[in-house]
C-alpha atoms as a PDB file:
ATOM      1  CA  UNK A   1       3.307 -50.315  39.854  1.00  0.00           C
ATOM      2  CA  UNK A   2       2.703 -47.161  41.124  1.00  0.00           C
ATOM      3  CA  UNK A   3       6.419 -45.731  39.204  1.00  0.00           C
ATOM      4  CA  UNK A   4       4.822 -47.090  35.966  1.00  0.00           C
ATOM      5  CA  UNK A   5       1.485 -45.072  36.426  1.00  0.00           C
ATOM      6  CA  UNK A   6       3.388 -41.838  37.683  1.00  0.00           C
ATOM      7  CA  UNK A   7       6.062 -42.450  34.325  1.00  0.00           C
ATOM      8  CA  UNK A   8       2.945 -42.623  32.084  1.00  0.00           C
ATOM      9  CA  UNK A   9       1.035 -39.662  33.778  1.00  0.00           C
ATOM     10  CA  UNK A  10       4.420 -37.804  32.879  1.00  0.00           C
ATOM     11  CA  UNK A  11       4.874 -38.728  29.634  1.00  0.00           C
ATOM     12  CA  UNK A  12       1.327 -38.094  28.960  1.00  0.00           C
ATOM     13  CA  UNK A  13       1.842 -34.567  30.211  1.00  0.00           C
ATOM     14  CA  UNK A  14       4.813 -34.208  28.497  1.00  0.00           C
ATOM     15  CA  UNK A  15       2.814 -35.233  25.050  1.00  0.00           C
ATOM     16  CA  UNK A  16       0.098 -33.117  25.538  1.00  0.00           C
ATOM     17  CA  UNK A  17       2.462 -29.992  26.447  1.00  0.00           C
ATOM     18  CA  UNK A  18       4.460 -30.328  23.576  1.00  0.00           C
ATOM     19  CA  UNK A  19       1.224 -30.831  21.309  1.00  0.00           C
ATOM     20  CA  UNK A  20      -0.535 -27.586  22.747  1.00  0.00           C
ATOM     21  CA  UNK A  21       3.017 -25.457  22.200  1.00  0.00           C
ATOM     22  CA  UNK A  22       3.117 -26.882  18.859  1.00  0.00           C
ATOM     23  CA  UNK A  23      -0.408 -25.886  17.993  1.00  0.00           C
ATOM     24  CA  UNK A  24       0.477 -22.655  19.576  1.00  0.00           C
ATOM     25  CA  UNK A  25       3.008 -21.830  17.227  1.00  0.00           C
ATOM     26  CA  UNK A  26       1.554 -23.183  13.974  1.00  0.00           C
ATOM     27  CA  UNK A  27      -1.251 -20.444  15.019  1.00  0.00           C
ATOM     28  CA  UNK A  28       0.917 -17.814  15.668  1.00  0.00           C
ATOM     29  CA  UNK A  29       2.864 -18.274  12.348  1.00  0.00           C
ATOM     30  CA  UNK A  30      -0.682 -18.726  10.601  1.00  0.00           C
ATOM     31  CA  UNK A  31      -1.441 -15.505  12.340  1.00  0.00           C
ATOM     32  CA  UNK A  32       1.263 -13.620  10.915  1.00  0.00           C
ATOM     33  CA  UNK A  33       1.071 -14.991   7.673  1.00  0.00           C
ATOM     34  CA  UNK A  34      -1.954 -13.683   7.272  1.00  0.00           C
ATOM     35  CA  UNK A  35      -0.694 -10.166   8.858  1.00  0.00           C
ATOM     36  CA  UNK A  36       2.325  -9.987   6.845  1.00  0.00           C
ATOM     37  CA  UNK A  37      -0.479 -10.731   3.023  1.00  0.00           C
ATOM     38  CA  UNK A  38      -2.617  -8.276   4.897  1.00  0.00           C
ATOM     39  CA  UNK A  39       0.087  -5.699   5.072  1.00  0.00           C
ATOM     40  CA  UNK A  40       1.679  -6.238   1.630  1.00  0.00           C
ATOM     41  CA  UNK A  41      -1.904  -5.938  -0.059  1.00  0.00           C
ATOM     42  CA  UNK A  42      -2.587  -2.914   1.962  1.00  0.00           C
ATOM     43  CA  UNK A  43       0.886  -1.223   0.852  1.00  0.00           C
ATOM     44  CA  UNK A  44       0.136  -2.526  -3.000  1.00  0.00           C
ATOM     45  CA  UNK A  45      -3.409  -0.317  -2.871  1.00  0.00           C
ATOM     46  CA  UNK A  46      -1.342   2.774  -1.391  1.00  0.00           C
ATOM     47  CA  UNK A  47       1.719   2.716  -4.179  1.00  0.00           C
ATOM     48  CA  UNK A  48      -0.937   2.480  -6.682  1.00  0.00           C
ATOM     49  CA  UNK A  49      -3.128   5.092  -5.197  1.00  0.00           C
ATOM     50  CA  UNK A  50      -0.220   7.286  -4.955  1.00  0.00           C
ATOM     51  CA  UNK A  51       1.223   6.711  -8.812  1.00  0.00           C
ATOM     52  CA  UNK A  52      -2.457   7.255  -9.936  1.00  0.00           C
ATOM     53  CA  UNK A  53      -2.757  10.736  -8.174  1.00  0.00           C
ATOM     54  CA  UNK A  54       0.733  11.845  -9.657  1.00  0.00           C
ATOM     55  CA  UNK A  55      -0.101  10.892 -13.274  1.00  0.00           C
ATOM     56  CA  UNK A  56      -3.513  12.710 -12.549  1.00  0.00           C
ATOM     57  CA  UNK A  57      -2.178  15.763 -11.086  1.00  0.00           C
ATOM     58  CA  UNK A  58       0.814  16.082 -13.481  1.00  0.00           C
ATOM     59  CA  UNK A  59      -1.430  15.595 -16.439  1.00  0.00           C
ATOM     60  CA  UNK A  60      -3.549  18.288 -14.834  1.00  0.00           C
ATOM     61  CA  UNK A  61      -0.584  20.857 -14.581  1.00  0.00           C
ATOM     62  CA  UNK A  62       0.238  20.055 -18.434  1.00  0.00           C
ATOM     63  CA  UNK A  63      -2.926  20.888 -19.272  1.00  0.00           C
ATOM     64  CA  UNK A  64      -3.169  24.025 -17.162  1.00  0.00           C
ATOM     65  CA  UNK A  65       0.189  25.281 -18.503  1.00  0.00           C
ATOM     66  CA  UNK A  66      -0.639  24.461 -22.109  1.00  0.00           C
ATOM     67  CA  UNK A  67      -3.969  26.795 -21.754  1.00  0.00           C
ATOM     68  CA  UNK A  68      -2.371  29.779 -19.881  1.00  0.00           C
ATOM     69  CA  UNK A  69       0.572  29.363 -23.103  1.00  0.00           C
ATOM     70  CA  UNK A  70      -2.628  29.695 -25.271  1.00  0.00           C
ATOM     71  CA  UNK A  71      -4.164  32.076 -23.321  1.00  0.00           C
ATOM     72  CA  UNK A  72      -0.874  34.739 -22.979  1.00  0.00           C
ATOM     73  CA  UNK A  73       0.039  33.983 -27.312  1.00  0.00           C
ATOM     74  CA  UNK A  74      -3.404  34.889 -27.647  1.00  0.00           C
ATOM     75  CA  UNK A  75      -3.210  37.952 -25.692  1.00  0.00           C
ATOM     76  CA  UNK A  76       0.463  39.313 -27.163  1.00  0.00           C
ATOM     77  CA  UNK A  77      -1.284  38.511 -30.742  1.00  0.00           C
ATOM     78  CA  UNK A  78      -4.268  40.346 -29.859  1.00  0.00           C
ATOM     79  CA  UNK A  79      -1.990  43.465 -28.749  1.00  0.00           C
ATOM     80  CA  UNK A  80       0.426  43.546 -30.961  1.00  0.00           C
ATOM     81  CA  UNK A  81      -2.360  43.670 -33.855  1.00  0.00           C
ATOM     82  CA  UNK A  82      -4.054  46.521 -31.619  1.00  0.00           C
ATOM     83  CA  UNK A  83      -0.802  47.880 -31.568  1.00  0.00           C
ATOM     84  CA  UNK A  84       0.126  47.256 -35.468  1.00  0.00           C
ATOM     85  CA  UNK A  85      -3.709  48.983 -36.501  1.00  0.00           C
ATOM     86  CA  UNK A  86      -3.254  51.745 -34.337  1.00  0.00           C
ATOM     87  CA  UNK A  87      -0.214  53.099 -35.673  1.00  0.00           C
END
């Protein structure tokens, strides 16, 4: 009698062992599911962050170069009519 009780106290040990490692893990991998979507969305925001400041700051530098093109054809018009009156 007393090797049946001390078989079942085992293999009710044994069960609940194996049960509290398996919810272990299915937590941990939960976990780090979660982690890894975490991450990804996280890295998602930054690329688009990034490509949004590029367009923005190269559209900005097209713009600024465009003007100062204006701004110098202006000024070479301007001089060479000075010029072309004064003679």
């Amino acid at each position: 009698m007393r090797v049946v009780v001390v078989v079942v106290v085992v293999v009710v040990v044994v069960v609940v062992v194996v049960v509290v490692v398996l919810i272990v893990v299915v937590v941990e991998v939960a976990v780090v599911v979660v982690v890894v979507e975490v991450v990804i969305k996280v890295v998602v925001v930054v690329v688009v962050v990034v490509i949004v400041v590029v367009v923005v700051v190269v559209i900005v530098v097209v713009v600024v170069v465009v003007i100062l093109v204006d701004v110098v054809v202006v000024v070479v018009v301007v001089v060479v009519v000075v010029v072309v009156i004064s003679r």
